[in-house]
PDB file of N, CA and C in Angstrom:
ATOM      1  N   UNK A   1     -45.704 -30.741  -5.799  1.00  0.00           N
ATOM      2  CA  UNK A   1     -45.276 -29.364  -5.613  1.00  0.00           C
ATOM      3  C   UNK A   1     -46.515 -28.487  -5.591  1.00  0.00           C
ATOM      4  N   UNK A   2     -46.575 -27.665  -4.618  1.00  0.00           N
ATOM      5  CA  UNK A   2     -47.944 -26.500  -4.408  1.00  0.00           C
ATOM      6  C   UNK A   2     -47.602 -25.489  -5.575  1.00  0.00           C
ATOM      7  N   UNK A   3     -48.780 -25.271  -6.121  1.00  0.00           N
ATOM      8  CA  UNK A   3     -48.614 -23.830  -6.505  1.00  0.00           C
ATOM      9  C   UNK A   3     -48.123 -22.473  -6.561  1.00  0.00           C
ATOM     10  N   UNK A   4     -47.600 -22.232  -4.930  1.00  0.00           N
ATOM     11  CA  UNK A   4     -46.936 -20.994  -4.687  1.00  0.00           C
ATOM     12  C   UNK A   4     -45.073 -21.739  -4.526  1.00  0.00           C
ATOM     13  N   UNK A   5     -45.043 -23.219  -4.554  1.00  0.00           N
ATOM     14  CA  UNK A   5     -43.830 -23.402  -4.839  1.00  0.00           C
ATOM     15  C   UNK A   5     -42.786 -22.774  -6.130  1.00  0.00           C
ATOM     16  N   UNK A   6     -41.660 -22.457  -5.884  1.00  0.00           N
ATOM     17  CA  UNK A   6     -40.870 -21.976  -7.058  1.00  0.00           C
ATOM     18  C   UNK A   6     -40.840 -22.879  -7.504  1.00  0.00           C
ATOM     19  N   UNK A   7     -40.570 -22.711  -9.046  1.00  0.00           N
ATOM     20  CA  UNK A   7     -39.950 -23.809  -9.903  1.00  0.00           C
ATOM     21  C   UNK A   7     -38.690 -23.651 -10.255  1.00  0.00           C
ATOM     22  N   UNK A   8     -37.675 -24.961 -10.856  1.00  0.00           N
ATOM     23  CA  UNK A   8     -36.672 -24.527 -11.167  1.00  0.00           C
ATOM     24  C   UNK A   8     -36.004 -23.461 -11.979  1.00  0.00           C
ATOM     25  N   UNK A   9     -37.155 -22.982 -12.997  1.00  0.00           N
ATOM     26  CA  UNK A   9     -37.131 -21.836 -13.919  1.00  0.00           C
ATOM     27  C   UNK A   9     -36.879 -20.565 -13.115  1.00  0.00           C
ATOM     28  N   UNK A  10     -37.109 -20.370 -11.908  1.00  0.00           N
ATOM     29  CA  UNK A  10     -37.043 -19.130 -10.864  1.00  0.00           C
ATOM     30  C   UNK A  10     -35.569 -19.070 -10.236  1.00  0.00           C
ATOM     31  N   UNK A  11     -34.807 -20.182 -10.192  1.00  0.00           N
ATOM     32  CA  UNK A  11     -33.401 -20.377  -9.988  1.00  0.00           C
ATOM     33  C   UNK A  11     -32.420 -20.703 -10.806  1.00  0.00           C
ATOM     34  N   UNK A  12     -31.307 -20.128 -10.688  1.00  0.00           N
ATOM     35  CA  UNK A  12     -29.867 -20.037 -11.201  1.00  0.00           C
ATOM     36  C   UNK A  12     -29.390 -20.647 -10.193  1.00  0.00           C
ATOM     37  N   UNK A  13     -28.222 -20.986 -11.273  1.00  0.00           N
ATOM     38  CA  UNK A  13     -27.095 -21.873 -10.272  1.00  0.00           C
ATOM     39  C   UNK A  13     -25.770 -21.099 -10.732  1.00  0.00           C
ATOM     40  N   UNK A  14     -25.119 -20.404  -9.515  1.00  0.00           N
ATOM     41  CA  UNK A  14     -23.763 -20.226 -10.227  1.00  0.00           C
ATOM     42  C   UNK A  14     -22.688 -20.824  -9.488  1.00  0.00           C
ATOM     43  N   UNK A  15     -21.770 -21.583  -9.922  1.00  0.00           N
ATOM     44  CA  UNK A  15     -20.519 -22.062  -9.895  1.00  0.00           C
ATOM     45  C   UNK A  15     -19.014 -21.309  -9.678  1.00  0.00           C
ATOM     46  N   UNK A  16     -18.352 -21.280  -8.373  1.00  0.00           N
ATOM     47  CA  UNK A  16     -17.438 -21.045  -8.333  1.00  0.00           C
ATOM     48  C   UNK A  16     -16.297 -21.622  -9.229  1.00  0.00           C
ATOM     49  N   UNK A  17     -15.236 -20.828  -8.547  1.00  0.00           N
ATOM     50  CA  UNK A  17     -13.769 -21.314  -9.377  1.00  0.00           C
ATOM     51  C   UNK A  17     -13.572 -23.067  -9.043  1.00  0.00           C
ATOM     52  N   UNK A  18     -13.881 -23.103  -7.468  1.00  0.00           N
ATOM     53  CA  UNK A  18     -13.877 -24.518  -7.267  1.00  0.00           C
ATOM     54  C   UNK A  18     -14.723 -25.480  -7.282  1.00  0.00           C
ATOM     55  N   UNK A  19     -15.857 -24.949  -7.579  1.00  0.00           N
ATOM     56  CA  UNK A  19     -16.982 -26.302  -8.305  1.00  0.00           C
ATOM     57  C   UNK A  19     -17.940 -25.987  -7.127  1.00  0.00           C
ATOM     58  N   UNK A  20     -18.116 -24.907  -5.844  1.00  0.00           N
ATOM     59  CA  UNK A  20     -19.312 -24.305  -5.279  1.00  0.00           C
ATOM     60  C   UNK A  20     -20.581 -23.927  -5.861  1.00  0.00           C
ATOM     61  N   UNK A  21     -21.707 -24.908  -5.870  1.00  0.00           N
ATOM     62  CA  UNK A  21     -22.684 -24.041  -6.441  1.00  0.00           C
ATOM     63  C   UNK A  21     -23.371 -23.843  -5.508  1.00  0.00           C
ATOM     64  N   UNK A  22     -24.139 -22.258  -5.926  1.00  0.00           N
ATOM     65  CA  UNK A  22     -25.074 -21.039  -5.401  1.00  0.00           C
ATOM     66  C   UNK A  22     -26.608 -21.191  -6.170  1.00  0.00           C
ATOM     67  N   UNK A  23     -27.455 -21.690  -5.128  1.00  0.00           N
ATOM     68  CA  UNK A  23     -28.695 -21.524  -5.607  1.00  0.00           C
ATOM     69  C   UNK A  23     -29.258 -20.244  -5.945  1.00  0.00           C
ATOM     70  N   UNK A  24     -29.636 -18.999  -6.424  1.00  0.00           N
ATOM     71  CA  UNK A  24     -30.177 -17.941  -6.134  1.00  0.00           C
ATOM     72  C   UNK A  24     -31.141 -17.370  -6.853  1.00  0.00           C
ATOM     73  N   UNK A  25     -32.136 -16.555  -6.568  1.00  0.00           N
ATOM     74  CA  UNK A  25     -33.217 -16.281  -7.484  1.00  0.00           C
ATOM     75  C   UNK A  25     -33.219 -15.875  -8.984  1.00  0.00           C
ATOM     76  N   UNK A  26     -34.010 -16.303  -9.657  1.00  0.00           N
ATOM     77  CA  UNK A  26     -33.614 -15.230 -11.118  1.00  0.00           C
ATOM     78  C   UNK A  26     -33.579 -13.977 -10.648  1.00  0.00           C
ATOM     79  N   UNK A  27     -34.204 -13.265  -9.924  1.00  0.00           N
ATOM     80  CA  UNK A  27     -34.210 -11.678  -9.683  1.00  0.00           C
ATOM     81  C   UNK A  27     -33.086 -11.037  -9.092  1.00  0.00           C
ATOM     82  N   UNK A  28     -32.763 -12.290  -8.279  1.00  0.00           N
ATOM     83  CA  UNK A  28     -31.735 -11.413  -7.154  1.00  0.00           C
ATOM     84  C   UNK A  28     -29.952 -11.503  -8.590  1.00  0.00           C
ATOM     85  N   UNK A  29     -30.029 -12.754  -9.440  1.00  0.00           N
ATOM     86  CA  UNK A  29     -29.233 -12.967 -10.078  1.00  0.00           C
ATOM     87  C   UNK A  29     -29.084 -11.904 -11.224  1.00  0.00           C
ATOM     88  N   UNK A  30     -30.162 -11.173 -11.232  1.00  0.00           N
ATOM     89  CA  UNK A  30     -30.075 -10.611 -12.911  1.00  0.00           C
ATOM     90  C   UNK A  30     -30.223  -9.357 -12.223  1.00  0.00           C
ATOM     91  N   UNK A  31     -29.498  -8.933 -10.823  1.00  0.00           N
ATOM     92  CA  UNK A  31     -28.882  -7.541 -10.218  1.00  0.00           C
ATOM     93  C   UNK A  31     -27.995  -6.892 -11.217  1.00  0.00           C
ATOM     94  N   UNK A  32     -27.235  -8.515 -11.500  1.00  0.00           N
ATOM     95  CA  UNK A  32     -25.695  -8.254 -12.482  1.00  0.00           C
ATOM     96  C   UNK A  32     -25.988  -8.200 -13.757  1.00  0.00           C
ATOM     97  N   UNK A  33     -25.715  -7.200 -14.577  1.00  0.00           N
ATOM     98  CA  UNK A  33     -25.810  -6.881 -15.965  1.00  0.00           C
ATOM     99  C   UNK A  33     -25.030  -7.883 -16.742  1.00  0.00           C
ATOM    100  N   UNK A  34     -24.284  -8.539 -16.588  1.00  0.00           N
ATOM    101  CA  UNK A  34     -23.198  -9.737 -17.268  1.00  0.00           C
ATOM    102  C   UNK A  34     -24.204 -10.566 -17.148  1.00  0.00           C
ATOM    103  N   UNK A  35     -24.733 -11.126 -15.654  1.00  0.00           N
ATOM    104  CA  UNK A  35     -25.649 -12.400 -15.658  1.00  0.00           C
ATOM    105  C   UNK A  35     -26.718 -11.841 -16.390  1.00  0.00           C
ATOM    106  N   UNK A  36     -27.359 -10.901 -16.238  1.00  0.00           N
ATOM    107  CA  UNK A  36     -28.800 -10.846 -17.077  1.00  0.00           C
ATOM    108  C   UNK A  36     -28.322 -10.743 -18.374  1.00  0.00           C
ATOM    109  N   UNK A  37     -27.654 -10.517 -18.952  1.00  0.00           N
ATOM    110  CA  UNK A  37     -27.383 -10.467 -20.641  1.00  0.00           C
ATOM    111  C   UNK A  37     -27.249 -11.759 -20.796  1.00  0.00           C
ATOM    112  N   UNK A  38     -26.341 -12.475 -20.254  1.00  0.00           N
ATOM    113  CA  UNK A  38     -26.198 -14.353 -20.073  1.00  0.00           C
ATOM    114  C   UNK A  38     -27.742 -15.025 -20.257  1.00  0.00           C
ATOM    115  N   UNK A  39     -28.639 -14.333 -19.370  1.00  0.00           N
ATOM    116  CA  UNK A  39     -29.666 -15.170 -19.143  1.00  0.00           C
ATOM    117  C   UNK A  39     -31.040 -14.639 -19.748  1.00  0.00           C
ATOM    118  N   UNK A  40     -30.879 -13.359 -20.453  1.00  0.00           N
ATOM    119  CA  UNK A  40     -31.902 -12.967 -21.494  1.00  0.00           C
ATOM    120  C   UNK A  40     -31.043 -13.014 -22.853  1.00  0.00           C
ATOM    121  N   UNK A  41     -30.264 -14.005 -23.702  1.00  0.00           N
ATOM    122  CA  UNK A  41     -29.520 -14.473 -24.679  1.00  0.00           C
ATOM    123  C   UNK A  41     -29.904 -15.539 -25.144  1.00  0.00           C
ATOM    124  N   UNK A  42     -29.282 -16.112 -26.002  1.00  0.00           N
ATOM    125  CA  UNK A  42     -29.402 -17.357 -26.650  1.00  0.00           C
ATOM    126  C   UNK A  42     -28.327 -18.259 -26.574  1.00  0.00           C
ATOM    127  N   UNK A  43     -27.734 -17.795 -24.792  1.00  0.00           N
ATOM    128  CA  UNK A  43     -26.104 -18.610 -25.168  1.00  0.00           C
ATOM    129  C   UNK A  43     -27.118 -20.013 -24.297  1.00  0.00           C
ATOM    130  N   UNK A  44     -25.944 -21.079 -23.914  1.00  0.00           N
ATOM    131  CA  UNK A  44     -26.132 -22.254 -23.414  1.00  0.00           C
ATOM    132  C   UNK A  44     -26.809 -22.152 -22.150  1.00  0.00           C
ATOM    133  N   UNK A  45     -26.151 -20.938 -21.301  1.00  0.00           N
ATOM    134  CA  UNK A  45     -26.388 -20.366 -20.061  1.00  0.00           C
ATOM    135  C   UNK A  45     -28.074 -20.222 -19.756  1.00  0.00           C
ATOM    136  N   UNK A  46     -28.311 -19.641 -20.368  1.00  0.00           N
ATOM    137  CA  UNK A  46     -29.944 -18.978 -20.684  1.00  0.00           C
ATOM    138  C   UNK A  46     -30.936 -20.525 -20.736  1.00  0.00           C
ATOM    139  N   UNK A  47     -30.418 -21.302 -21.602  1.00  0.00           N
ATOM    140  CA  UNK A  47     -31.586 -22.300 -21.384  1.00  0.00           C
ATOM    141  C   UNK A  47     -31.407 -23.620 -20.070  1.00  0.00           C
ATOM    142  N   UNK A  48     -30.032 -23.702 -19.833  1.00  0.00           N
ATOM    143  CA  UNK A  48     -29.164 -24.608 -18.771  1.00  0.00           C
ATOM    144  C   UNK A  48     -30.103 -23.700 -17.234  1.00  0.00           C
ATOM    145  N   UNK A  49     -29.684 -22.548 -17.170  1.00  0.00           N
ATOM    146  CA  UNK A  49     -29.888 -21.618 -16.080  1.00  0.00           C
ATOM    147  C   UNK A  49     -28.255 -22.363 -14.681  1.00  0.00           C
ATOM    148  N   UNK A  50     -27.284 -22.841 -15.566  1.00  0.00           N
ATOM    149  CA  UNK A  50     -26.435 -22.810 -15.410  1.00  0.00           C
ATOM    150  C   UNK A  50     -25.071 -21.505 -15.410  1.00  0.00           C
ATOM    151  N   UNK A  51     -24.331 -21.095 -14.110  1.00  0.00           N
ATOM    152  CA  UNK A  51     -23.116 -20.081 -14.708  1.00  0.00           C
ATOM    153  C   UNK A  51     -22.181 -20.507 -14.301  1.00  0.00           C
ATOM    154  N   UNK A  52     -21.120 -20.661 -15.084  1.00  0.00           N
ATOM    155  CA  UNK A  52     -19.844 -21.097 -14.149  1.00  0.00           C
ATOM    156  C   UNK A  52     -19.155 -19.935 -14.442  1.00  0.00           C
ATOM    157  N   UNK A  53     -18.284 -19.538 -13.510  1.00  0.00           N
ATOM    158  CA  UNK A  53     -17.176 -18.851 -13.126  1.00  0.00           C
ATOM    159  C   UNK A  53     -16.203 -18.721 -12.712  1.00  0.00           C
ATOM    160  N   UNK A  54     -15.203 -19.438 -13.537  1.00  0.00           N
ATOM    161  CA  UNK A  54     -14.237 -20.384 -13.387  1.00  0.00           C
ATOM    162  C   UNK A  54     -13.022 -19.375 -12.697  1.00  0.00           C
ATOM    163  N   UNK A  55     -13.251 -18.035 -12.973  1.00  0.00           N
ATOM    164  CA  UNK A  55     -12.048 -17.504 -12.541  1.00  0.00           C
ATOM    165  C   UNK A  55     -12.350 -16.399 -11.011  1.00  0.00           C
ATOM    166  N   UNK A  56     -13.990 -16.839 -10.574  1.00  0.00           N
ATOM    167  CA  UNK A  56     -14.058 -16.068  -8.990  1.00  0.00           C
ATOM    168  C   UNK A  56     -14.209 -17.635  -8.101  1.00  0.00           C
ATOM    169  N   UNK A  57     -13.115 -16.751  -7.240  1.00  0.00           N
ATOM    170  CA  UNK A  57     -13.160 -17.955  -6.371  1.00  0.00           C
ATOM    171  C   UNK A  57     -14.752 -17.866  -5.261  1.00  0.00           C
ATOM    172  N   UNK A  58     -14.792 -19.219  -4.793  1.00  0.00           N
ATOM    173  CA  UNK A  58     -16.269 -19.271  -3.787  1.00  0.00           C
ATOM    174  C   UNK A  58     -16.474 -18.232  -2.948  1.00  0.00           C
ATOM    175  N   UNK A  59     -15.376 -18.147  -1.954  1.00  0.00           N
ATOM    176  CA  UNK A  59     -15.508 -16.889  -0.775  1.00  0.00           C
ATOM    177  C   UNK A  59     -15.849 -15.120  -1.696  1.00  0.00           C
ATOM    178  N   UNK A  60     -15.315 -14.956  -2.859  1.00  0.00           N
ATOM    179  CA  UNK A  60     -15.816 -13.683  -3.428  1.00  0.00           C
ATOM    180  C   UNK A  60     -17.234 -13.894  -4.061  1.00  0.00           C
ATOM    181  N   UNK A  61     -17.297 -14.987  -4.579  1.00  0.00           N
ATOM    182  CA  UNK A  61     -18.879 -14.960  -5.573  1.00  0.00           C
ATOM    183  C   UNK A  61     -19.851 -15.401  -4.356  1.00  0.00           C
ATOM    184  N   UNK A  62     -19.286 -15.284  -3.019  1.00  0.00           N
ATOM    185  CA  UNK A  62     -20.296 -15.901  -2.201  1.00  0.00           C
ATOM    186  C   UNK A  62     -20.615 -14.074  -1.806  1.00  0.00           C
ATOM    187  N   UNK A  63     -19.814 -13.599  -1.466  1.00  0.00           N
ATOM    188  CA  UNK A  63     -19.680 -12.369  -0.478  1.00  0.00           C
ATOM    189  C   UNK A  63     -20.501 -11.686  -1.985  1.00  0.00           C
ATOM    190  N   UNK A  64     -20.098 -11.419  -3.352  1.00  0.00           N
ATOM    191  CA  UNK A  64     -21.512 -11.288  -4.396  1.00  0.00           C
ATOM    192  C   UNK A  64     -22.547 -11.362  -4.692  1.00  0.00           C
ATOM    193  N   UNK A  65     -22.599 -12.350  -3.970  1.00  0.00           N
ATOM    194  CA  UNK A  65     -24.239 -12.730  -4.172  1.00  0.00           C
ATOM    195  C   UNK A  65     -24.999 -12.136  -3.080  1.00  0.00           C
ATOM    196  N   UNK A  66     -24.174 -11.891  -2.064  1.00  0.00           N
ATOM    197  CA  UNK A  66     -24.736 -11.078  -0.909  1.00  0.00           C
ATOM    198  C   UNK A  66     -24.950  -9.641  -1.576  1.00  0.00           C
ATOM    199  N   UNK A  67     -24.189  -9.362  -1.801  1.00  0.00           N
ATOM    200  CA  UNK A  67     -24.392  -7.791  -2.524  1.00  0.00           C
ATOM    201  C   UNK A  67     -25.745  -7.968  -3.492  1.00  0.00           C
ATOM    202  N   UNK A  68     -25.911  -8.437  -4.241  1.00  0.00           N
ATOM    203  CA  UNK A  68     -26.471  -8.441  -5.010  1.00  0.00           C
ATOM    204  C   UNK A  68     -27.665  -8.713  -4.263  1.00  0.00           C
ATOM    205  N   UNK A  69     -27.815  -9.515  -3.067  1.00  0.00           N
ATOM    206  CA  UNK A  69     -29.345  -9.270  -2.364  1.00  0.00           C
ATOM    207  C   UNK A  69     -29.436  -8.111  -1.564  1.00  0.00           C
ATOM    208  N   UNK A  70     -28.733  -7.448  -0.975  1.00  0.00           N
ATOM    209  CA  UNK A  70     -28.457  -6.057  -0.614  1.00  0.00           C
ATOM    210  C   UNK A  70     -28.820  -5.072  -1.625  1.00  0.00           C
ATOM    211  N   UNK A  71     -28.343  -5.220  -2.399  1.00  0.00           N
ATOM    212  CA  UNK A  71     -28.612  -4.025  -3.480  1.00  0.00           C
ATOM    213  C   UNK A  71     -30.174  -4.054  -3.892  1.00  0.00           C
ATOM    214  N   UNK A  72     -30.837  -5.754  -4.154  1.00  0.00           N
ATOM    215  CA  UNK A  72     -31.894  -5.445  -4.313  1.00  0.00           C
ATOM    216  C   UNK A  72     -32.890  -5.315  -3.350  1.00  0.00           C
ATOM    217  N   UNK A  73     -32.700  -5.670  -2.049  1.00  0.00           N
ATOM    218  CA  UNK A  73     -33.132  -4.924  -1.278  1.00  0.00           C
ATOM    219  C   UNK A  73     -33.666  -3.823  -0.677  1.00  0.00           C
ATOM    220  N   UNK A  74     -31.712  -2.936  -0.646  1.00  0.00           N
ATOM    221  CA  UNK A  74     -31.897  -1.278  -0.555  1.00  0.00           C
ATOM    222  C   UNK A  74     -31.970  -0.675  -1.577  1.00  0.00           C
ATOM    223  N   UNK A  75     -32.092  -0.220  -2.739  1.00  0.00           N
ATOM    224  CA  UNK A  75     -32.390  -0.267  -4.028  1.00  0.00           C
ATOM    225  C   UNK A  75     -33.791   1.362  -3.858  1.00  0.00           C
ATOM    226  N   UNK A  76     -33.172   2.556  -4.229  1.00  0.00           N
ATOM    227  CA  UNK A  76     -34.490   3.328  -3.772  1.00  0.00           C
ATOM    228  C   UNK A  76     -35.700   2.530  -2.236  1.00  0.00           C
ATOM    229  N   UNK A  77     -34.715   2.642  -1.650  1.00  0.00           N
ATOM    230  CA  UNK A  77     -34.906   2.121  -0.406  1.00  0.00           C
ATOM    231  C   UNK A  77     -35.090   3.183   0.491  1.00  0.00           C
ATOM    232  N   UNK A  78     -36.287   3.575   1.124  1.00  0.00           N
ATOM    233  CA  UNK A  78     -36.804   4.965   2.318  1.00  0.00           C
ATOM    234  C   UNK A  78     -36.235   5.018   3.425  1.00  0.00           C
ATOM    235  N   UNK A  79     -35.601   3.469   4.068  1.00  0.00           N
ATOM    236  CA  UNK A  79     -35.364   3.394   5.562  1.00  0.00           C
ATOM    237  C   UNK A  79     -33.520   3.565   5.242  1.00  0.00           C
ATOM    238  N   UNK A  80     -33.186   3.593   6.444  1.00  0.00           N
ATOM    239  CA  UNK A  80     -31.985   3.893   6.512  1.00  0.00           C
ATOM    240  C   UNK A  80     -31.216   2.803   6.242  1.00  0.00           C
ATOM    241  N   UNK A  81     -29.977   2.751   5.058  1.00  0.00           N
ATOM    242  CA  UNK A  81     -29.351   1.644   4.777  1.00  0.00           C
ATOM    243  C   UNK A  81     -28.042   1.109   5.338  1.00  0.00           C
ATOM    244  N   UNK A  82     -28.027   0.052   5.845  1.00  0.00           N
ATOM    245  CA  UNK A  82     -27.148  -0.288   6.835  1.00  0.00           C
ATOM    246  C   UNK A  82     -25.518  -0.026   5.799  1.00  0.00           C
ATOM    247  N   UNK A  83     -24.569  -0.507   6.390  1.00  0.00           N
ATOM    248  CA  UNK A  83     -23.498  -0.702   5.570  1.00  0.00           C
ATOM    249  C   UNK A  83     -23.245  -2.069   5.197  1.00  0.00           C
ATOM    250  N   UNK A  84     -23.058  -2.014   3.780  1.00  0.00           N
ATOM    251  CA  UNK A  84     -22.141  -3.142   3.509  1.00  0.00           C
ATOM    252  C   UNK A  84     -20.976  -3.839   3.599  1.00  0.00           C
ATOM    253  N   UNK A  85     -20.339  -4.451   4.914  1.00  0.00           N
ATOM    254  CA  UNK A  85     -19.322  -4.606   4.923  1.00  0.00           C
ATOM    255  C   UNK A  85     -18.086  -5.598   4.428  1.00  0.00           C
ATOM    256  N   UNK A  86     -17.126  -4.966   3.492  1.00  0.00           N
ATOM    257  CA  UNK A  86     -16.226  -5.968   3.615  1.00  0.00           C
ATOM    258  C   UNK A  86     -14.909  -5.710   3.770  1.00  0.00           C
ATOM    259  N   UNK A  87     -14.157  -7.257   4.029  1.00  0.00           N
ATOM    260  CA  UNK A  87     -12.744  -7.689   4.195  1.00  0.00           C
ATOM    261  C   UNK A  87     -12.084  -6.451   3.730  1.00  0.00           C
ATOM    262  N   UNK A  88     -10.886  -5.653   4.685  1.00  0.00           N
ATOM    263  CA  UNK A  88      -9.660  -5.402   3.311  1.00  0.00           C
ATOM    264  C   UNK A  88      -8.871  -6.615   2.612  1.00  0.00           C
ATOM    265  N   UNK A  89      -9.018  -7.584   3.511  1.00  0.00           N
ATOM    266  CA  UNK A  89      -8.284  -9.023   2.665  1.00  0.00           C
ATOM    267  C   UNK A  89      -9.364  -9.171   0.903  1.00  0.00           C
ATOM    268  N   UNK A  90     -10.402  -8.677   1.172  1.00  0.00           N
ATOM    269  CA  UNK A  90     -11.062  -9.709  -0.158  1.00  0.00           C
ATOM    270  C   UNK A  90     -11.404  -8.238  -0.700  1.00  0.00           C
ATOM    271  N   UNK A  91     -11.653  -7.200  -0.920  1.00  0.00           N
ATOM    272  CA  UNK A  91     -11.308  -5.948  -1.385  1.00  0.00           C
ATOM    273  C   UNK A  91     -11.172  -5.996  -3.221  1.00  0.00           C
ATOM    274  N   UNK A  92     -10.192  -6.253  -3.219  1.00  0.00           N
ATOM    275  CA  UNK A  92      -9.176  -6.262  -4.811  1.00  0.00           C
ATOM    276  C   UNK A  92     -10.247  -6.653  -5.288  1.00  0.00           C
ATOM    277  N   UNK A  93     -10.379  -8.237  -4.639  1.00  0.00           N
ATOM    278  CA  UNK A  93     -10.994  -9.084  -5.756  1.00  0.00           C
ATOM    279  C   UNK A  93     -12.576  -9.012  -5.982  1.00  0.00           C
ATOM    280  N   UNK A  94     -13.013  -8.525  -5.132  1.00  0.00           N
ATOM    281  CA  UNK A  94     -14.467  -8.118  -5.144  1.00  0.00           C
ATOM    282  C   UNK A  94     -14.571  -7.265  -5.624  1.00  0.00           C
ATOM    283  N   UNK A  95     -13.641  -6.012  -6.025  1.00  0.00           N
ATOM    284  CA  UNK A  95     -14.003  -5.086  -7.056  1.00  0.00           C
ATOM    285  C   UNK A  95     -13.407  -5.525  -8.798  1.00  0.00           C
ATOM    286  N   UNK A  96     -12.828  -6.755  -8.896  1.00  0.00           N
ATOM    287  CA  UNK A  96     -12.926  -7.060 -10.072  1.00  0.00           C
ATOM    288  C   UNK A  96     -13.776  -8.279 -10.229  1.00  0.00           C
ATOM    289  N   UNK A  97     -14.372  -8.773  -9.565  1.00  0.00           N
ATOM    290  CA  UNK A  97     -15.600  -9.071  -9.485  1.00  0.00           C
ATOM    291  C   UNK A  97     -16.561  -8.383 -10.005  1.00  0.00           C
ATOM    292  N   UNK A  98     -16.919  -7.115  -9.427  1.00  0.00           N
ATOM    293  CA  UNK A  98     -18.508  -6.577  -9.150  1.00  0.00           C
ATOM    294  C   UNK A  98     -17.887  -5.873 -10.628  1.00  0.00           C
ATOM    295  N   UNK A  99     -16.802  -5.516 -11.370  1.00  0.00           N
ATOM    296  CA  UNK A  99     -16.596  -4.696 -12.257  1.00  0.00           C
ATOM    297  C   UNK A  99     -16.875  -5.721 -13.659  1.00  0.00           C
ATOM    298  N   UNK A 100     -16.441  -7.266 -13.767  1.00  0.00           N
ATOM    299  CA  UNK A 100     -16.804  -8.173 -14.850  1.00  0.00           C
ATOM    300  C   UNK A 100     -18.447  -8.538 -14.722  1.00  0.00           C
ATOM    301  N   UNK A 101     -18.848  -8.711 -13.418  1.00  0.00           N
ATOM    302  CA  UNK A 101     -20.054  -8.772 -13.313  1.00  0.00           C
ATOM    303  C   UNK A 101     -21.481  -7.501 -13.690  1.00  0.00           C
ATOM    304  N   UNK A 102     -20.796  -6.681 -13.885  1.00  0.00           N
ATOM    305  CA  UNK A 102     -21.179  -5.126 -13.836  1.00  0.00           C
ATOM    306  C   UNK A 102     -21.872  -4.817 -12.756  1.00  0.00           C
ATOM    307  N   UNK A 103     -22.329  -4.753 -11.495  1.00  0.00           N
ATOM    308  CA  UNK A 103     -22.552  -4.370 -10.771  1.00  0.00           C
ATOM    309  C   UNK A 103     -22.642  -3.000  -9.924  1.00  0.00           C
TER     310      UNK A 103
END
């Protein structure tokens, strides 16, 4: 492994309802105030760099994790910010999503 390679310490894994796992950065992961309290703690989570989330299904914690690179993205962002778009089908659940996740 090179030097400017990540290590596994730089990635989270989070787990859908159906056993989907999401590779994603520590940075882009600790957007979410739930995950960063998880992962600056002393629970199991924090040293595993394991999350499961047994009760969002894949298609919402997927369309999440997008947000969450969006946000850190546009984030006091100068250029003009596109829109974020989503489903009225997935709607509901992405706002009780982004609301347990704190987002």
């Amino acid at each position: 492994m090179s030097a400017d390679a990540p290590s596994g310490a730089d990635f989270v894994k989070l787990v859908s309802a159906e056993g989907h796992e999401f590779f994603v950065t520590r940075k882009v992961a600790m957007v979410s105030g739930t995950i960063r309290a998880m992962l600056e703690s002393s629970m199991k989570e924090a040293n595993s760099g394991v999350i499961p989330f047994p009760e969002i299904s894949t298609a919402v914690l997927e369309k999440t994790i997008q947000y969450c690179h969006y946000k850190l993205r546009y984030t006091n962002s100068t250029t003009k910010i596109p829109e974020f778009k989503i489903e009225p089908d997935m709607a509901l659940e992405l706002l009780m999503s982004s609301n347990y996740l704190d987002l």
